[in-house]
C-alpha atoms as a PDB file:
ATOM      1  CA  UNK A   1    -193.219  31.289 -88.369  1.00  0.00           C
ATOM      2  CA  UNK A   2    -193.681  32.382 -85.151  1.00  0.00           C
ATOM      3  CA  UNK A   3    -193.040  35.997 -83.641  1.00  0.00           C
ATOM      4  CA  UNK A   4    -189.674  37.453 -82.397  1.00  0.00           C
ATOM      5  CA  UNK A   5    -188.536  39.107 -78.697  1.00  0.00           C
ATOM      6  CA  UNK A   6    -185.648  40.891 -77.798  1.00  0.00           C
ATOM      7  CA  UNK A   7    -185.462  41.259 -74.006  1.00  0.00           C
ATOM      8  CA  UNK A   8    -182.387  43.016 -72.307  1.00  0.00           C
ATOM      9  CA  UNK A   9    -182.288  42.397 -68.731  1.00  0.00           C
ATOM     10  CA  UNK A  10    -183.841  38.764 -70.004  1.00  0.00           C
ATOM     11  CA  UNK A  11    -182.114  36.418 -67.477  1.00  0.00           C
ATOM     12  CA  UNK A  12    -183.892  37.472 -63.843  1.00  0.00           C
ATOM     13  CA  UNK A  13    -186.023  40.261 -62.581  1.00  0.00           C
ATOM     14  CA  UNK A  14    -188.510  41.937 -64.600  1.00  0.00           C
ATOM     15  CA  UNK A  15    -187.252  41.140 -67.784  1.00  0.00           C
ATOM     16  CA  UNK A  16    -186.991  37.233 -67.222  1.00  0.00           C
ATOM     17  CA  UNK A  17    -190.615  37.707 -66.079  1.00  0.00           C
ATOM     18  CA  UNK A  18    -191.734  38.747 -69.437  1.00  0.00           C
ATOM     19  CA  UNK A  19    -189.596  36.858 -71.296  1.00  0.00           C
ATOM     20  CA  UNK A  20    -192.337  33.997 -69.345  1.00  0.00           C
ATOM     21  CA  UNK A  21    -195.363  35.893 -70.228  1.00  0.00           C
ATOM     22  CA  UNK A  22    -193.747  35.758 -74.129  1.00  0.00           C
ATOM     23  CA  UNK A  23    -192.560  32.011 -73.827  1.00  0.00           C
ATOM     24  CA  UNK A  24    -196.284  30.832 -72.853  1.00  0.00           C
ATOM     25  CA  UNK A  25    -197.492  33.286 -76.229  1.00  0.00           C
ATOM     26  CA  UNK A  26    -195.305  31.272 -78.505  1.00  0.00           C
ATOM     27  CA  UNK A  27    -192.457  34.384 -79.339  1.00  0.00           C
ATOM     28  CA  UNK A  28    -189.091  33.106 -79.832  1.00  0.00           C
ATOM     29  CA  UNK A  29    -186.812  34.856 -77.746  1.00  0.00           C
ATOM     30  CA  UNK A  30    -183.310  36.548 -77.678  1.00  0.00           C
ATOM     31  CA  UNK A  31    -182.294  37.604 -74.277  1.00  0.00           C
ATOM     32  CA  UNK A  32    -179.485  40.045 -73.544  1.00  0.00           C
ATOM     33  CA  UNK A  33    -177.658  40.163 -70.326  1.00  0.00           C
ATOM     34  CA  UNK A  34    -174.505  40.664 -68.699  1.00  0.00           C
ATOM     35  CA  UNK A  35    -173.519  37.352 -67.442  1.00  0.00           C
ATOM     36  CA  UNK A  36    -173.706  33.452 -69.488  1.00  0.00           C
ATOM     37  CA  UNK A  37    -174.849  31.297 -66.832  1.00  0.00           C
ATOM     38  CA  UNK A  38    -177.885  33.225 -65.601  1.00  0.00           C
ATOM     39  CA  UNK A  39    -178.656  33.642 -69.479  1.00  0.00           C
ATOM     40  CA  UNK A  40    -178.261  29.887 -69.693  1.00  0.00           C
ATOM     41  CA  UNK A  41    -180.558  28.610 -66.209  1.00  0.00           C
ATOM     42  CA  UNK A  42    -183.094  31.320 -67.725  1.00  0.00           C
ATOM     43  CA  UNK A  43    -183.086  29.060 -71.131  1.00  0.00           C
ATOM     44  CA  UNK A  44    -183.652  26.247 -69.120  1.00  0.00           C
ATOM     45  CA  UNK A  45    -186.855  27.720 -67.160  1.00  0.00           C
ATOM     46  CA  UNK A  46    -188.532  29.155 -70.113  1.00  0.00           C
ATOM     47  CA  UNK A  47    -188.260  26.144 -72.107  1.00  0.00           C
ATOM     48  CA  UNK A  48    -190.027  24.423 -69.409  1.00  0.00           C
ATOM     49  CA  UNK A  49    -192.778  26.664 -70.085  1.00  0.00           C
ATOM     50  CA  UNK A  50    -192.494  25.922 -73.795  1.00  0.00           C
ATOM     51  CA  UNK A  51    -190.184  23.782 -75.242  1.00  0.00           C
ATOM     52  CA  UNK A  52    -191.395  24.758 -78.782  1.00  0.00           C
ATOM     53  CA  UNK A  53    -190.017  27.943 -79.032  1.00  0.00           C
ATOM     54  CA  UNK A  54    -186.285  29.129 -80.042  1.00  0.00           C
ATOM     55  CA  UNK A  55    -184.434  30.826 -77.304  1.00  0.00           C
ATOM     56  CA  UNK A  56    -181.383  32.836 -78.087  1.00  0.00           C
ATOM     57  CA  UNK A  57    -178.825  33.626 -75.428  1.00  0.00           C
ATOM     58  CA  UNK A  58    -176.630  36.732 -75.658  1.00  0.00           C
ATOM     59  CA  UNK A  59    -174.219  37.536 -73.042  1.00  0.00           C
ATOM     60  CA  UNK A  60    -172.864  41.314 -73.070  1.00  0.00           C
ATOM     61  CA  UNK A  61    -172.204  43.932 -70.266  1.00  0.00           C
ATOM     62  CA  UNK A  62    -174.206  46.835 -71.165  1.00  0.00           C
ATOM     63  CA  UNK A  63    -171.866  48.961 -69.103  1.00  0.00           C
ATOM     64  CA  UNK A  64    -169.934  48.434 -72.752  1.00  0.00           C
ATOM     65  CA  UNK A  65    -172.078  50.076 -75.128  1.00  0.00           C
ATOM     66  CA  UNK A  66    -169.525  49.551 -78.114  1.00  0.00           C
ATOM     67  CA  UNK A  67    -169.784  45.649 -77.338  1.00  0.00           C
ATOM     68  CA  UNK A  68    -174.030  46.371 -77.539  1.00  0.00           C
ATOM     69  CA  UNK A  69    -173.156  48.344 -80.972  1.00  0.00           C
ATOM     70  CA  UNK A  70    -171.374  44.908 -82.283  1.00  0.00           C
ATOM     71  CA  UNK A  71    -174.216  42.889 -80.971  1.00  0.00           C
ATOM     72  CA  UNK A  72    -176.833  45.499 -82.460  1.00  0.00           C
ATOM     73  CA  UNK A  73    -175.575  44.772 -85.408  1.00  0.00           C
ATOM     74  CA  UNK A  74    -174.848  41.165 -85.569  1.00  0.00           C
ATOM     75  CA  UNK A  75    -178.466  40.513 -84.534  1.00  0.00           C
ATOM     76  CA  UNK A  76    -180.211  43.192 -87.212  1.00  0.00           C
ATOM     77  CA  UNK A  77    -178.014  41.273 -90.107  1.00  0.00           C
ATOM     78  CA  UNK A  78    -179.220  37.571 -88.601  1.00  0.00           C
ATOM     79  CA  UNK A  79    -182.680  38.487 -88.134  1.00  0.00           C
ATOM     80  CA  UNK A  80    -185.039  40.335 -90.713  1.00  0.00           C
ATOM     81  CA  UNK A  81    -187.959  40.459 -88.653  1.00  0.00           C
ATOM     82  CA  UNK A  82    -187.849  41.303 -85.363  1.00  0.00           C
ATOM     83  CA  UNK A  83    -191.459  41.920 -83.732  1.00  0.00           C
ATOM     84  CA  UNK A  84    -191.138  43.218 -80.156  1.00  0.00           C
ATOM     85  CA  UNK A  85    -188.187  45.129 -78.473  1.00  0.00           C
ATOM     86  CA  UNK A  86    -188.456  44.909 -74.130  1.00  0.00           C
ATOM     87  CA  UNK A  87    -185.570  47.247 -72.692  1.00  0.00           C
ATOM     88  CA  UNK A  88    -185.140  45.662 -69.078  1.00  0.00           C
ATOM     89  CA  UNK A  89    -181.628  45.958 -68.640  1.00  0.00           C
ATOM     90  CA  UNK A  90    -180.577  48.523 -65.767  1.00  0.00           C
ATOM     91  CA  UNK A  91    -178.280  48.948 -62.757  1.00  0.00           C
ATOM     92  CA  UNK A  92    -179.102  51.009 -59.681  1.00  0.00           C
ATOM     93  CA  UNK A  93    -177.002  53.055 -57.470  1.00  0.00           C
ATOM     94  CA  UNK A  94    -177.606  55.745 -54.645  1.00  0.00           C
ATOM     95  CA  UNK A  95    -174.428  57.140 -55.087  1.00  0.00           C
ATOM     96  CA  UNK A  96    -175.176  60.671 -55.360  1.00  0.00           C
ATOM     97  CA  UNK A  97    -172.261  63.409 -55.241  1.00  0.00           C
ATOM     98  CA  UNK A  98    -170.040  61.344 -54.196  1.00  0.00           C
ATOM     99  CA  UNK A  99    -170.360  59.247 -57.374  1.00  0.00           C
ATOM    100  CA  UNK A 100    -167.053  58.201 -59.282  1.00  0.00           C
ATOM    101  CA  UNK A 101    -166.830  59.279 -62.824  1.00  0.00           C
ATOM    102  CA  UNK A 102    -166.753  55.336 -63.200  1.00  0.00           C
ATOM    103  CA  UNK A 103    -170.042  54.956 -61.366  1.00  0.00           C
ATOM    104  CA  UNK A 104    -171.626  57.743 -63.348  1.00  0.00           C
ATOM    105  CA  UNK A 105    -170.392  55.974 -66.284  1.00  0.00           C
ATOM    106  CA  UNK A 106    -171.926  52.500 -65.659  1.00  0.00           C
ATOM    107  CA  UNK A 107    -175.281  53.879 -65.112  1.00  0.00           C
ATOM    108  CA  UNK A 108    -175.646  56.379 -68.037  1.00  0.00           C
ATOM    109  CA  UNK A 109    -173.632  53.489 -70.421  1.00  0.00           C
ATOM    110  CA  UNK A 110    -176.543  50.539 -69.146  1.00  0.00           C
ATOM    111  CA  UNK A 111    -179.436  52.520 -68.497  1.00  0.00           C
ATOM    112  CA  UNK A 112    -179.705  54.824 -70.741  1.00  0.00           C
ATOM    113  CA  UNK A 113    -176.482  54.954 -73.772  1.00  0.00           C
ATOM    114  CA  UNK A 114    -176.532  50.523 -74.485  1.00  0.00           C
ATOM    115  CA  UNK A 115    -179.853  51.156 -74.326  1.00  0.00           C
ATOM    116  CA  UNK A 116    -180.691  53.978 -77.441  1.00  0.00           C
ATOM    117  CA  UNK A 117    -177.706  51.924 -79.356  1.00  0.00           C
ATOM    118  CA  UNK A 118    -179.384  48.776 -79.586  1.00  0.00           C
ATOM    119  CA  UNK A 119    -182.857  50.682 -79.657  1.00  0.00           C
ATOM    120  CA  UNK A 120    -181.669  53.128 -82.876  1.00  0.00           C
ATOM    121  CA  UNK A 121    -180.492  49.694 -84.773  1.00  0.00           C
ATOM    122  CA  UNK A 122    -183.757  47.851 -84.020  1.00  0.00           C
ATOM    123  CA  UNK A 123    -186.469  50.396 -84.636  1.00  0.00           C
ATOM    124  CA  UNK A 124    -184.374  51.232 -87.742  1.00  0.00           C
ATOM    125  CA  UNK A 125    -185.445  47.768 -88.863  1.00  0.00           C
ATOM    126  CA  UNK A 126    -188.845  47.928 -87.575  1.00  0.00           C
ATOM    127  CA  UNK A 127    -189.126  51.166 -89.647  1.00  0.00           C
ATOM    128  CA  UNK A 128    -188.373  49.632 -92.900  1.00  0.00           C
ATOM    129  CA  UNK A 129    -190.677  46.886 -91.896  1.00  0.00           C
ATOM    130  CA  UNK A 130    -193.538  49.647 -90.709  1.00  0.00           C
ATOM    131  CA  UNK A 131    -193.931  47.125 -87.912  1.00  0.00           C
ATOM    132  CA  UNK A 132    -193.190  46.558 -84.781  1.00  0.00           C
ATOM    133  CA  UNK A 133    -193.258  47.693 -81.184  1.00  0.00           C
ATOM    134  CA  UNK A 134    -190.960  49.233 -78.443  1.00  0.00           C
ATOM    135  CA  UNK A 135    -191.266  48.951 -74.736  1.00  0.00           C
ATOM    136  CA  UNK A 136    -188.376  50.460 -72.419  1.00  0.00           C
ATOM    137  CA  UNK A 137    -188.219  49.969 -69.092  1.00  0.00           C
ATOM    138  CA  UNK A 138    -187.542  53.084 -67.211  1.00  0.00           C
ATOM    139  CA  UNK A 139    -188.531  54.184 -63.895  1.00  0.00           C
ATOM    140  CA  UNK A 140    -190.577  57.021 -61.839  1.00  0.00           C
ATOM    141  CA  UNK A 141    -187.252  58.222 -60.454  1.00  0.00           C
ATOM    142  CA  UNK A 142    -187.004  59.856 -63.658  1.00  0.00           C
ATOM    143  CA  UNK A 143    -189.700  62.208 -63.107  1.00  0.00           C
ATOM    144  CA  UNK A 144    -189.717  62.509 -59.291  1.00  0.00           C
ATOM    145  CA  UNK A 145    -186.222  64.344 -58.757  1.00  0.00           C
ATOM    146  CA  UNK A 146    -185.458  62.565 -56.055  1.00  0.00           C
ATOM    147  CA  UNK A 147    -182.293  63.611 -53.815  1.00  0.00           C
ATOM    148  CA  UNK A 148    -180.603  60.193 -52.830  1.00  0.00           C
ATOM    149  CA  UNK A 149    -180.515  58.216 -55.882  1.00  0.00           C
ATOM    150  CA  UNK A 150    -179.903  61.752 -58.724  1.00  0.00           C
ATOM    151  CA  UNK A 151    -177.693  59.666 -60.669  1.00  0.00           C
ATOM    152  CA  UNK A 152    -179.834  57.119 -61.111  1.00  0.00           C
ATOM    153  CA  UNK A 153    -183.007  59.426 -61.328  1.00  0.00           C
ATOM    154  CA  UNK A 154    -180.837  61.243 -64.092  1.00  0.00           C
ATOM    155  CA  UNK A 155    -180.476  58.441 -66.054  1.00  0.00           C
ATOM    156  CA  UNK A 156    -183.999  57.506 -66.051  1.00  0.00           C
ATOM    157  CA  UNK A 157    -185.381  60.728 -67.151  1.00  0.00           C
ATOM    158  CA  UNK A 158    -182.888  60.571 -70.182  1.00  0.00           C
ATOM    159  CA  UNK A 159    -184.917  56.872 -70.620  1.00  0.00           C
ATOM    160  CA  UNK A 160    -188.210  59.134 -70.623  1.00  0.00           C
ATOM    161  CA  UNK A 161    -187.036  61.412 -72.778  1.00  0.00           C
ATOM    162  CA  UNK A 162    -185.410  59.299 -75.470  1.00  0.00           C
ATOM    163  CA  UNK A 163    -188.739  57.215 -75.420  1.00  0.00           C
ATOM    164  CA  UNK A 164    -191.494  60.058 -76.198  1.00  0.00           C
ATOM    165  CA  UNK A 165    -188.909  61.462 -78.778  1.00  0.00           C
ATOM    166  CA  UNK A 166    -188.784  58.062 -80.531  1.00  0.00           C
ATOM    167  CA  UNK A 167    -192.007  57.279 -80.394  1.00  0.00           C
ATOM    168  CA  UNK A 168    -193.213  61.060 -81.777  1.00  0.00           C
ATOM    169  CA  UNK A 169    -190.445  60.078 -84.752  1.00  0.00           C
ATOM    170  CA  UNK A 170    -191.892  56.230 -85.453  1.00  0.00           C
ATOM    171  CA  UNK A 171    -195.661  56.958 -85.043  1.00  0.00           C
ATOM    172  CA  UNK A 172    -195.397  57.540 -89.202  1.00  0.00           C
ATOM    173  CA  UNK A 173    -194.259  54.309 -89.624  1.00  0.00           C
ATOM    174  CA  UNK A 174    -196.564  52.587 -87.698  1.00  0.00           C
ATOM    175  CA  UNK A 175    -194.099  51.358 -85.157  1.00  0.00           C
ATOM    176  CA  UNK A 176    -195.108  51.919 -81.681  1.00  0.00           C
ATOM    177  CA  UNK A 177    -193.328  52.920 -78.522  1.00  0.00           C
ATOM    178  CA  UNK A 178    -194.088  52.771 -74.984  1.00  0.00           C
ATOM    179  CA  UNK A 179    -192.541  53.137 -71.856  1.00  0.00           C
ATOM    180  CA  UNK A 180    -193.447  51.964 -68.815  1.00  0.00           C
ATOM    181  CA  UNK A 181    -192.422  53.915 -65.330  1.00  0.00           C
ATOM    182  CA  UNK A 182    -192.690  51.998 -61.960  1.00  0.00           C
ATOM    183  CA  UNK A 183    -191.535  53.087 -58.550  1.00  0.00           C
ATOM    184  CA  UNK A 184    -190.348  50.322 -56.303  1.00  0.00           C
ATOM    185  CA  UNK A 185    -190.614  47.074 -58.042  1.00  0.00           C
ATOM    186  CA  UNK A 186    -189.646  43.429 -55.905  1.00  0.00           C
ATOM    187  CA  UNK A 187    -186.669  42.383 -57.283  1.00  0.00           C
ATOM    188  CA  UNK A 188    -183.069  41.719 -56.229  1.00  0.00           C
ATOM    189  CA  UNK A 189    -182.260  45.049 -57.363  1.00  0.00           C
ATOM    190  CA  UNK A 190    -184.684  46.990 -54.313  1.00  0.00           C
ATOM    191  CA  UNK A 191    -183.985  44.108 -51.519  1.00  0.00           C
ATOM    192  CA  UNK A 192    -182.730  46.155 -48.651  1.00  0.00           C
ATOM    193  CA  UNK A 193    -185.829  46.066 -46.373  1.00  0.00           C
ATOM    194  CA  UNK A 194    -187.061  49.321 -46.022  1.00  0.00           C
ATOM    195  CA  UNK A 195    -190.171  48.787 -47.845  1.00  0.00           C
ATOM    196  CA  UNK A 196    -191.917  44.976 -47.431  1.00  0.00           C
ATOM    197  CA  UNK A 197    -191.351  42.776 -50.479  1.00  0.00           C
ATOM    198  CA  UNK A 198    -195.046  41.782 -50.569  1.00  0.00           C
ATOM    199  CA  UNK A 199    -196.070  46.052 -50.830  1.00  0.00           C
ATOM    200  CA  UNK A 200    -193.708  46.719 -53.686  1.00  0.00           C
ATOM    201  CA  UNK A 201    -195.073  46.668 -57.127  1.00  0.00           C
ATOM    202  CA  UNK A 202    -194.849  42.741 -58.209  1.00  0.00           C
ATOM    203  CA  UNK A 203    -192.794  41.592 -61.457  1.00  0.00           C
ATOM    204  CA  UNK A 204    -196.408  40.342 -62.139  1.00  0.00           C
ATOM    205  CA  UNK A 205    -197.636  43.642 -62.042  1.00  0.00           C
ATOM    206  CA  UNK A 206    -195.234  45.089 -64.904  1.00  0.00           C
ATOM    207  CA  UNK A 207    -195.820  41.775 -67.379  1.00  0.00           C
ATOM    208  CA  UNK A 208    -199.443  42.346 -66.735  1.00  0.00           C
ATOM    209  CA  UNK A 209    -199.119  45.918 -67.832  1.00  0.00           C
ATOM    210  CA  UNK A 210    -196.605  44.599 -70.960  1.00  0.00           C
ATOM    211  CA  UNK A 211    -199.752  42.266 -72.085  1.00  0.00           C
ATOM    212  CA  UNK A 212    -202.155  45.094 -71.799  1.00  0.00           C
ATOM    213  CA  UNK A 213    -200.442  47.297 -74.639  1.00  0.00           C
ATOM    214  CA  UNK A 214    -199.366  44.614 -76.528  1.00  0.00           C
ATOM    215  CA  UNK A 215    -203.674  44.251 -76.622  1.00  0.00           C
ATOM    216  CA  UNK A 216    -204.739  47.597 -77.523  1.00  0.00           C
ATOM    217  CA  UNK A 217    -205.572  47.805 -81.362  1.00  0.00           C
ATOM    218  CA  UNK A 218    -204.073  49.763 -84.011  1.00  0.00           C
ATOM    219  CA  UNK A 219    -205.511  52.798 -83.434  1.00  0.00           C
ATOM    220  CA  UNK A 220    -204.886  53.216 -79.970  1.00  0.00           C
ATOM    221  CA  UNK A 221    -201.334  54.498 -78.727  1.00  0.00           C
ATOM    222  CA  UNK A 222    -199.848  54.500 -75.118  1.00  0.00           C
ATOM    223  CA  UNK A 223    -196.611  56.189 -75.272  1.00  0.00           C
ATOM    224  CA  UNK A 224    -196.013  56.455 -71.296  1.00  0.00           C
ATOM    225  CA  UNK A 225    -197.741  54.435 -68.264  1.00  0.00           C
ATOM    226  CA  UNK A 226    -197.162  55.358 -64.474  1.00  0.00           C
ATOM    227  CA  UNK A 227    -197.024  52.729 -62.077  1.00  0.00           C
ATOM    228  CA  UNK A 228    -196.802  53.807 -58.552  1.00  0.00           C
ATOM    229  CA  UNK A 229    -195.915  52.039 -55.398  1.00  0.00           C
ATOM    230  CA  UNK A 230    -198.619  52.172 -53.143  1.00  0.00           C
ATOM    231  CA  UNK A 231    -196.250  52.982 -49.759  1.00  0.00           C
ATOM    232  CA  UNK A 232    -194.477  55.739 -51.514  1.00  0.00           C
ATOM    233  CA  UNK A 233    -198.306  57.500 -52.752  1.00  0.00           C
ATOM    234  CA  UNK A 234    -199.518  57.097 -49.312  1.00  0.00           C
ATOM    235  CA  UNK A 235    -196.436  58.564 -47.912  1.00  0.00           C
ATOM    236  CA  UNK A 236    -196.625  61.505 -50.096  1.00  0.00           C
ATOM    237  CA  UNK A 237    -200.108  62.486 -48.754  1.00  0.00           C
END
C-alpha cells in the first residue's frame, strides 16, 4: 500500500511542485485548491510522471474555512492513514491600512484559519496513529515586520506561531512538524518585476528543502528552516 499526501495549494506553484517531487516517490496524492480545472490539468501532469499512483482532486476556496472544516472531515473519515500533510495554500496582498475588512478576511481565513482547521483534524489522526509528519508553508514576512505587505506579514507570523506550538504539542507522539519560511519565491504569486525571476528562490529550491526533512532520521527534528532570497540579504547589508 503505498504512502499518502495531502497538498493544499496542490494545483500550481510551490505546492504542485511537490506534489511532483511526491508523484516520482510513489505517494498517492490528494490535492486541495480553490479552483476544478487547474486541480484537474495538475492530475493530468503528475500522472505523466507516474501513472501508478492515485491522485485525488479536491476543489475548495480556502477563503471558506467552514467548507475546509466539511472537507477536513470528509477526508479524515475516508482515509485512516494519512502519512504527510504539505500546507501550500496562500494568497498575497500588499494592502496595508487601507485593507477592507473583506481583504483582511481572505488572508487570515486562507493563510492562516483553513489552514489550522484542516491541520487540527489531520494531526489529530496522525496522533492516534503516532505517525506522521507536518510541513506548512509560511513565509519570512512573518518574522521580518515588514511595512508594505503587514497584513500579509501578520498572517504569516500567526503560520509561525501555530507551527512551533503544534509541533512542541505532537513531539510526544512522534508526529513531526516543520515549517518552512522563504522570502521571495518565483511563482505567479511574486511576478511583478521588481526582482528577476531567475534571482528569486526557485520552486526547486523549496521541494529540495521538503526532501531534505522528509530524510533526516527519527531522532533528528527540524521544527523551522529559513530560506532567504539572496537580493533581499544583500540589500540588507
Amino acid at each position: 500500500m503505498s504512502k499518502l499526501a495531502i497538498i493544499t495549494g496542490g494545483s500550481r506553484g510551490i505546492g504542485y511542485s511537490i506534489a511532483e517531487k511526491f508523484a516520482q516517490m510513489g505517494f498517492s496524492l490528494i490535492l486541495m485548491a480553490k479552483t476544478a480545472s487547474n486541480l484537474a490539468s495538475a492530475k493530468q501532469g503528475l500522472l505523466k510522471i507516474n501513472a501508478n499512483i492515485s491522485i485525488e482532486t479536491i476543489a475548495v476556496d480556502f477563503s471558506d474555512s467552514a467548507a475546509v472544516e466539511s472537507v477536513a472531515q470528509t477526508i479524515t473519515k475516508k482515509h485512516s492513514n494519512i502519512d504527510i500533510l504539505v500546507n501550500s495554500a496562500g494568497v498575497l496582498s500588499i494592502e496595508f491600512e487601507h485593507a477592507s475588512a473583506a481583504t483582511l478576511s481572505t488572508l487570515f481565513s486562507v493563510n492562516c484559519i483553513s489552514t489550522m482547521v484542516l491541520t487540527n483534524a489531520i494531526s489529530e489522526q496522525m496522533k492516534q496513529a503516532r505517525s506522521g509528519y507536518i510541513i506548512n508553508i509560511a513565509s519570512l514576512a512573518g518574522k521580518s515586520h515588514l511595512p508594505k505587505i503587514g497584513a500579509y506579514a501578520a498572517t504569516k507570523a500567526a503560520l509561525i506561531s501555530y507551527s512551533e506550538s503544534l509541533y512542541k504539542h505532537l513531539l510526544p507522539h512522534n508526529v513531526k512538524v516543520s515549517c518552512l519560511c522563504p522570502s521571495v519565491v518565483n511563482t505567479e504569486m511574486t511576478d511583478d518585476g521588481r526582482i528577476a525571476n531567475q534571482d528569486k528562490i526557485q520552486t526547486d529550491d523549496l521541494v529540495n528543502a521538503v526532501a531534505y526533512i522528509l530524510s533526516l532520521g527519527k531522532g533528528a527534528q527540524l521544527p523551522q528552516l529559513d530560506i532567504d532570497c539572496t537580493p533581499i540579504a544583500l540589500a540588507k547589508l
